[in-house]
N, C-alpha and C. Protein backbone atom coordinates (compact mmCIF):
# COMPACT_ATOMS: atom_id res chain seq x y z
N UNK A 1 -18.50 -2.46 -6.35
CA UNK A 1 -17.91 -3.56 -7.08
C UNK A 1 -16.50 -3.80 -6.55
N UNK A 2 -16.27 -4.74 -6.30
CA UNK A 2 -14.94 -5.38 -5.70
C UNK A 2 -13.80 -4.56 -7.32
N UNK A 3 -12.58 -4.91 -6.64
CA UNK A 3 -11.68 -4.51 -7.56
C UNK A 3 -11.19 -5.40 -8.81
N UNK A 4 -11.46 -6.24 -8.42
CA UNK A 4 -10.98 -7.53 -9.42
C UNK A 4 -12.31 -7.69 -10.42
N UNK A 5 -13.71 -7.36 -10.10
CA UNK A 5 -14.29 -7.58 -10.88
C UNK A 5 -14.48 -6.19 -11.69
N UNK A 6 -13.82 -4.89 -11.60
CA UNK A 6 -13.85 -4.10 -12.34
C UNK A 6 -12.37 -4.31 -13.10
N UNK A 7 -11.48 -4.95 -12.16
CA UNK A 7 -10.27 -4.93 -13.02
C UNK A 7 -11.25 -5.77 -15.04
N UNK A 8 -11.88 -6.92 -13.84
CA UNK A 8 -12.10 -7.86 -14.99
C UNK A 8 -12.68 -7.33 -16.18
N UNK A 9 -14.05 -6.62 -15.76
CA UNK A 9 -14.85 -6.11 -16.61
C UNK A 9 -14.39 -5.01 -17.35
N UNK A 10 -13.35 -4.43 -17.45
CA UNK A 10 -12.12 -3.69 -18.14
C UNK A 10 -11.37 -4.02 -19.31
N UNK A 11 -10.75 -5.15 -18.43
CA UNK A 11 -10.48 -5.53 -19.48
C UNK A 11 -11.06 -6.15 -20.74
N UNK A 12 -12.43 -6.99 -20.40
CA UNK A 12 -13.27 -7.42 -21.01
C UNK A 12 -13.70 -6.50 -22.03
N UNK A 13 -14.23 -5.35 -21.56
CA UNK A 13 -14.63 -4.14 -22.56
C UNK A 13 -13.97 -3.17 -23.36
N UNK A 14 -12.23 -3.20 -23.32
CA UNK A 14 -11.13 -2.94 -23.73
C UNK A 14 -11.08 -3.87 -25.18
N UNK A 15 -11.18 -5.22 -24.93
CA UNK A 15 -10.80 -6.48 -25.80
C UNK A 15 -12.08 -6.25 -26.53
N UNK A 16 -13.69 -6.22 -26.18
CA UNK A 16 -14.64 -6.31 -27.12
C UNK A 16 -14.46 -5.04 -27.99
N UNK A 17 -14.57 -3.93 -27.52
CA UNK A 17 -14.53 -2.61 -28.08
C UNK A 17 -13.07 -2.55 -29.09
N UNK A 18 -12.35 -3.50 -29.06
CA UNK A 18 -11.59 -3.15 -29.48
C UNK A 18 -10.65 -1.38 -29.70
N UNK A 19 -10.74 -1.26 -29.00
CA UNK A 19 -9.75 0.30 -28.02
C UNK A 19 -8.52 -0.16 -27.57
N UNK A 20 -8.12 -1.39 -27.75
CA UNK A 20 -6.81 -1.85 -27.06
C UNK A 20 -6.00 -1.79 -28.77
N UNK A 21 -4.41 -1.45 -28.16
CA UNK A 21 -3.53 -1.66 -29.26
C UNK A 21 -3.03 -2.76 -29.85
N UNK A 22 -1.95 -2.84 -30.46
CA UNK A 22 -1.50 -3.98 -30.94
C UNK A 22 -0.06 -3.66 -31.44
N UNK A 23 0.68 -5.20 -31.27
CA UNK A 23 2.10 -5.33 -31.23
C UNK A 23 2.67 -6.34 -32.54
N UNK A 24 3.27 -6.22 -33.64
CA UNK A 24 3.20 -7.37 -34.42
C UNK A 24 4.72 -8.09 -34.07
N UNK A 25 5.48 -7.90 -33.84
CA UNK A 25 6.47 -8.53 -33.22
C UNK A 25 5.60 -9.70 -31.59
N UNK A 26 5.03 -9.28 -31.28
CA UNK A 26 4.39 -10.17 -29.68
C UNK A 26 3.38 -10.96 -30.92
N UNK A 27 2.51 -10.45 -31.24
CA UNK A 27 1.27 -10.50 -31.96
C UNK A 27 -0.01 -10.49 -31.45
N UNK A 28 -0.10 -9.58 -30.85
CA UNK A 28 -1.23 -9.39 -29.69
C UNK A 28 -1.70 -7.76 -29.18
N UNK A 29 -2.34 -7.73 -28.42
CA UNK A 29 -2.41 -6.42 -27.93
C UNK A 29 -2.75 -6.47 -26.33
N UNK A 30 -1.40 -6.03 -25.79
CA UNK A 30 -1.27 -6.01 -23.85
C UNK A 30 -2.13 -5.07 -23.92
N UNK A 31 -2.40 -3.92 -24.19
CA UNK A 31 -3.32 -2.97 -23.65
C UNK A 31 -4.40 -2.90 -22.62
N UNK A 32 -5.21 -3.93 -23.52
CA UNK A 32 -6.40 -4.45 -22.73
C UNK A 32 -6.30 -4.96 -21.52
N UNK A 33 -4.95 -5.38 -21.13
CA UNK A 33 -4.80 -5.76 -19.48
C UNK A 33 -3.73 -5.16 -18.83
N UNK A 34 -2.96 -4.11 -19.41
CA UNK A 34 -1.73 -3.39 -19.37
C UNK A 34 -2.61 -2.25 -18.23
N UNK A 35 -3.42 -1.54 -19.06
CA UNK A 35 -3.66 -0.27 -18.59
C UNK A 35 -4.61 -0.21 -17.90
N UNK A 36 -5.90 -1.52 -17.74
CA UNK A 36 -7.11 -1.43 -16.79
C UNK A 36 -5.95 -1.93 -15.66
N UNK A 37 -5.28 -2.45 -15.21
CA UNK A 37 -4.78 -2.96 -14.16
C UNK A 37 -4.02 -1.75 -13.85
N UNK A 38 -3.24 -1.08 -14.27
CA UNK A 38 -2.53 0.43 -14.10
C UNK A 38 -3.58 1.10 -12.88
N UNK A 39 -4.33 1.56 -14.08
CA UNK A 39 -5.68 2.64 -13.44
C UNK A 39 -6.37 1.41 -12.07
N UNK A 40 -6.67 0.37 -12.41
CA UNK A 40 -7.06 -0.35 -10.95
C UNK A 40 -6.54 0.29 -9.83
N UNK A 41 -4.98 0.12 -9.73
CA UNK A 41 -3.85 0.19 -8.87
C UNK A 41 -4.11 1.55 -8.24
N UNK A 42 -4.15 2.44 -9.88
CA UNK A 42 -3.97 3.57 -8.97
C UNK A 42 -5.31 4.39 -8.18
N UNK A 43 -6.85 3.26 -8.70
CA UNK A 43 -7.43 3.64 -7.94
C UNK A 43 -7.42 3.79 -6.37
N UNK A 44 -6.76 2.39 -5.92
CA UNK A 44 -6.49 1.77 -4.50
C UNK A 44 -5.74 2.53 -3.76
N UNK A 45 -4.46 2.88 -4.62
CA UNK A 45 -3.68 4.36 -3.48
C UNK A 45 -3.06 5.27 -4.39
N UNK A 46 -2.28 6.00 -3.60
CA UNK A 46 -1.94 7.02 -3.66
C UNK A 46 -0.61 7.05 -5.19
N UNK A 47 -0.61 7.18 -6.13
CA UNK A 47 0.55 6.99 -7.13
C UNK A 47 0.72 8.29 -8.52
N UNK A 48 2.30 8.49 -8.01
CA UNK A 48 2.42 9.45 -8.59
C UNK A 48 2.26 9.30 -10.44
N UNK A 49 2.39 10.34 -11.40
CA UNK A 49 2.09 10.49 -12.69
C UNK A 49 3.21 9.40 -13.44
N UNK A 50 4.07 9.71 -12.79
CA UNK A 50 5.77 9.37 -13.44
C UNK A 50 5.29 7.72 -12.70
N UNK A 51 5.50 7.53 -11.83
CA UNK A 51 4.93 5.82 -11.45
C UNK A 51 3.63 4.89 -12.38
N UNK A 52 2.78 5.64 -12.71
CA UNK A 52 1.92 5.14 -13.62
C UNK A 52 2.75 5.08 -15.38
N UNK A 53 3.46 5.83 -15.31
CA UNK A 53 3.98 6.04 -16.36
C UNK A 53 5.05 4.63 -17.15
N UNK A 54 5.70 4.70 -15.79
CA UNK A 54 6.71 3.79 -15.57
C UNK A 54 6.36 1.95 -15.34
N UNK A 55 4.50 1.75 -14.51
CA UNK A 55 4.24 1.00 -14.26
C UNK A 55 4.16 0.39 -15.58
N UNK A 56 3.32 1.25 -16.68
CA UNK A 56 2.83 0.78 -18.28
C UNK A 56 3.95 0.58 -18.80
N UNK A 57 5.09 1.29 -18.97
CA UNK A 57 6.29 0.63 -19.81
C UNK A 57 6.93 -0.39 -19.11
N UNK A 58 7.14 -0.97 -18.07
CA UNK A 58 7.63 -2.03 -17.29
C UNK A 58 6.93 -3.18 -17.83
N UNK A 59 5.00 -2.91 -17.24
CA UNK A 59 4.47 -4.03 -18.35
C UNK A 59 4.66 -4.14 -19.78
N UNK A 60 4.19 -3.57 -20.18
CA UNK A 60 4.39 -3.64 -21.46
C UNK A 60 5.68 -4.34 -22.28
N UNK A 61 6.81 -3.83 -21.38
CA UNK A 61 8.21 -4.81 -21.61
C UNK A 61 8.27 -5.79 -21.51
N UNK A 62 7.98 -6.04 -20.24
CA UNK A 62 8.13 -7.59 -19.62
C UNK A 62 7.11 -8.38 -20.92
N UNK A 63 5.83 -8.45 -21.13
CA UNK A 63 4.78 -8.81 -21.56
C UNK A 63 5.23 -8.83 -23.12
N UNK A 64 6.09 -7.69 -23.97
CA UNK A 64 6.30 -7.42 -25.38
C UNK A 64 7.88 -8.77 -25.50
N UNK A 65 8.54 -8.86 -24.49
CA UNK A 65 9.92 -9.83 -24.61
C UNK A 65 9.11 -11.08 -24.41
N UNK A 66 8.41 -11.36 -23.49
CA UNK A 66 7.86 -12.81 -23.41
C UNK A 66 6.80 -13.48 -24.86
N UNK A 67 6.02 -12.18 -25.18
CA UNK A 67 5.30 -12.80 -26.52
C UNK A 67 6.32 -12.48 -27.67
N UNK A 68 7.09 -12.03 -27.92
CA UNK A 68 8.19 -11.80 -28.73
C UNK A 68 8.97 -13.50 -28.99
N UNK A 69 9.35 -14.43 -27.83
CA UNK A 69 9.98 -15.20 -28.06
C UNK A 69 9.43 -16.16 -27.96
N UNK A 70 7.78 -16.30 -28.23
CA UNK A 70 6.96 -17.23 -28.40
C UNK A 70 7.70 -17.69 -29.57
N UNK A 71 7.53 -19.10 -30.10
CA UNK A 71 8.06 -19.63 -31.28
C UNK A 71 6.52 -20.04 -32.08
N UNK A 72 6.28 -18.56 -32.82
CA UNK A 72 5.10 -18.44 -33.49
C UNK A 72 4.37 -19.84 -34.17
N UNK A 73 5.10 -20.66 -34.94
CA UNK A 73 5.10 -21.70 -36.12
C UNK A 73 4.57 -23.10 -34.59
N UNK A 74 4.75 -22.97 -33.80
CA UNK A 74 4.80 -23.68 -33.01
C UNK A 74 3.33 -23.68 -31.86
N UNK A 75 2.92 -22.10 -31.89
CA UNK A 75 1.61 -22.04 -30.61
C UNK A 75 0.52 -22.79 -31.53
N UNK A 76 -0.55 -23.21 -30.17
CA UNK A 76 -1.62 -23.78 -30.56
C UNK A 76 -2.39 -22.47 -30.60
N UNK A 77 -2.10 -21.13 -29.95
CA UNK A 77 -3.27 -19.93 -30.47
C UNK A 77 -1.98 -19.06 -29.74
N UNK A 78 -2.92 -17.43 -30.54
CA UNK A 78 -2.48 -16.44 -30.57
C UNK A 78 -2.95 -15.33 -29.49
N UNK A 79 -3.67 -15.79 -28.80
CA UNK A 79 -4.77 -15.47 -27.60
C UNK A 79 -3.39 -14.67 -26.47
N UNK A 80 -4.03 -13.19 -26.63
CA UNK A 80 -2.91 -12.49 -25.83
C UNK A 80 -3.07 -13.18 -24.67
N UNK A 81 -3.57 -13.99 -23.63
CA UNK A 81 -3.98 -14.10 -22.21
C UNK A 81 -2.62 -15.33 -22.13
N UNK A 82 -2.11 -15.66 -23.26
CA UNK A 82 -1.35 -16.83 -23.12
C UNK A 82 0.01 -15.45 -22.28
N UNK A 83 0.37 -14.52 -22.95
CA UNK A 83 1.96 -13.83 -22.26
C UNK A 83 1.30 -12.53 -21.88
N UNK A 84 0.34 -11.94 -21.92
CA UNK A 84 0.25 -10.66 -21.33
C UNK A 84 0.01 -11.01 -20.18
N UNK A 85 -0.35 -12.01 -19.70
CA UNK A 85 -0.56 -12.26 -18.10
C UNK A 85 0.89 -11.99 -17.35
N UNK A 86 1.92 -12.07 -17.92
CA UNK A 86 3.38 -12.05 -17.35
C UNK A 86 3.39 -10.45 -16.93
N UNK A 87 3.09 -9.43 -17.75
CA UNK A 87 3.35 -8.21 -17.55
C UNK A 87 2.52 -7.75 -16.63
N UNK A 88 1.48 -8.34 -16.00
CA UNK A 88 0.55 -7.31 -15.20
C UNK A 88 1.28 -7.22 -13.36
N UNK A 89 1.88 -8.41 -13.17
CA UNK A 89 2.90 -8.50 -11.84
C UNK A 89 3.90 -7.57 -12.02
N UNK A 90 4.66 -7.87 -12.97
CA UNK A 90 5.38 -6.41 -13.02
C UNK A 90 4.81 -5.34 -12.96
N UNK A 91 4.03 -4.40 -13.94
CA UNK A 91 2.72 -3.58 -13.06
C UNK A 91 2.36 -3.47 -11.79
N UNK A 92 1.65 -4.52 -10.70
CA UNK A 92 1.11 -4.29 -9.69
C UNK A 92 2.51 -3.77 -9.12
N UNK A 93 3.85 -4.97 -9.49
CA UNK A 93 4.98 -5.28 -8.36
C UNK A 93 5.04 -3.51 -8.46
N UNK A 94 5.73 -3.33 -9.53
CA UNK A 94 6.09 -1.51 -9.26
C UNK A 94 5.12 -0.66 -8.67
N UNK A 95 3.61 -0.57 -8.89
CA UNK A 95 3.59 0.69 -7.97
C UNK A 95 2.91 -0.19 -6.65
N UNK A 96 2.74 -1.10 -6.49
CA UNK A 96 2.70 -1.29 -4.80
C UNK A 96 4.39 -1.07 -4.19
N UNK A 97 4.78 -1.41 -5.13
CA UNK A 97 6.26 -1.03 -4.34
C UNK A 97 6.98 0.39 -3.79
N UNK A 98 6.14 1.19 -5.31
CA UNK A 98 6.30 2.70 -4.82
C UNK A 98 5.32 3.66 -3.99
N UNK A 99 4.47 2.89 -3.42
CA UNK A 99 3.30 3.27 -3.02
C UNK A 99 3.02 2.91 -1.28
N UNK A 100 2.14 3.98 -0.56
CA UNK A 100 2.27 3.33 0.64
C UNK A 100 0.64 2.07 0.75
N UNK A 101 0.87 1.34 1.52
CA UNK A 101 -0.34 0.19 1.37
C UNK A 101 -1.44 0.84 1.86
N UNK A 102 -2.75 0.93 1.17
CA UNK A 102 -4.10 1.46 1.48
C UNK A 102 -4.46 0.36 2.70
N UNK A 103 -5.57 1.11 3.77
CA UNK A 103 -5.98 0.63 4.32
C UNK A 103 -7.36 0.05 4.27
N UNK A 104 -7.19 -0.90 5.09
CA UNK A 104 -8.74 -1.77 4.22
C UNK A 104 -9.93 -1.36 4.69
């Protein structure tokens, strides 16, 4: 299976199963695309404990400030895919950054 379609199907089964957390300040739960994209990453190369560590609180930040200053009274939905999508670049960005590039 290609990577993107396990990233996908991850997250998919994270969100049905409901196993993903939740934030009431954002009002959502990054989980479901926070941490299958983590573990994706670190299937592909080489990444230390403390880098995975660091990748999830980076997302999670980025992703918890952006749905945080949604102006609630105002969205047409509450659908995490609207701001957790912001946090998963931060994710990849850090550990491809700390990481050497796998070969294809």
């Amino acid at each position: 299976m290609h990577f993107l379609g396990a990233l996908f199907s991850n997250c998919a089964a994270a969100s049905a199963l409901d196993v993903d957390d939740g934030h009431r300040g954002a009002a959502s739960h990054p989980g479901a695309a926070i941490i299958p994209a983590v573990l994706m990453e670190a299937e592909r190369r080489p990444v230390s404990r403390e880098d995975l560590l660091a990748a999830i609180i980076i997302g999670y930040e980025v992703a918890f400030r952006i749905g945080e200053a949604r102006r609630l009274h105002e969205d047409i939905s509450f659908a995490s895919g609207i701001w957790i999508c912001y946090g998963l670049p931060a994710v990849l960005g850090r550990l491809q950054a700390r990481s050497p590039t796998p070969s294809p």
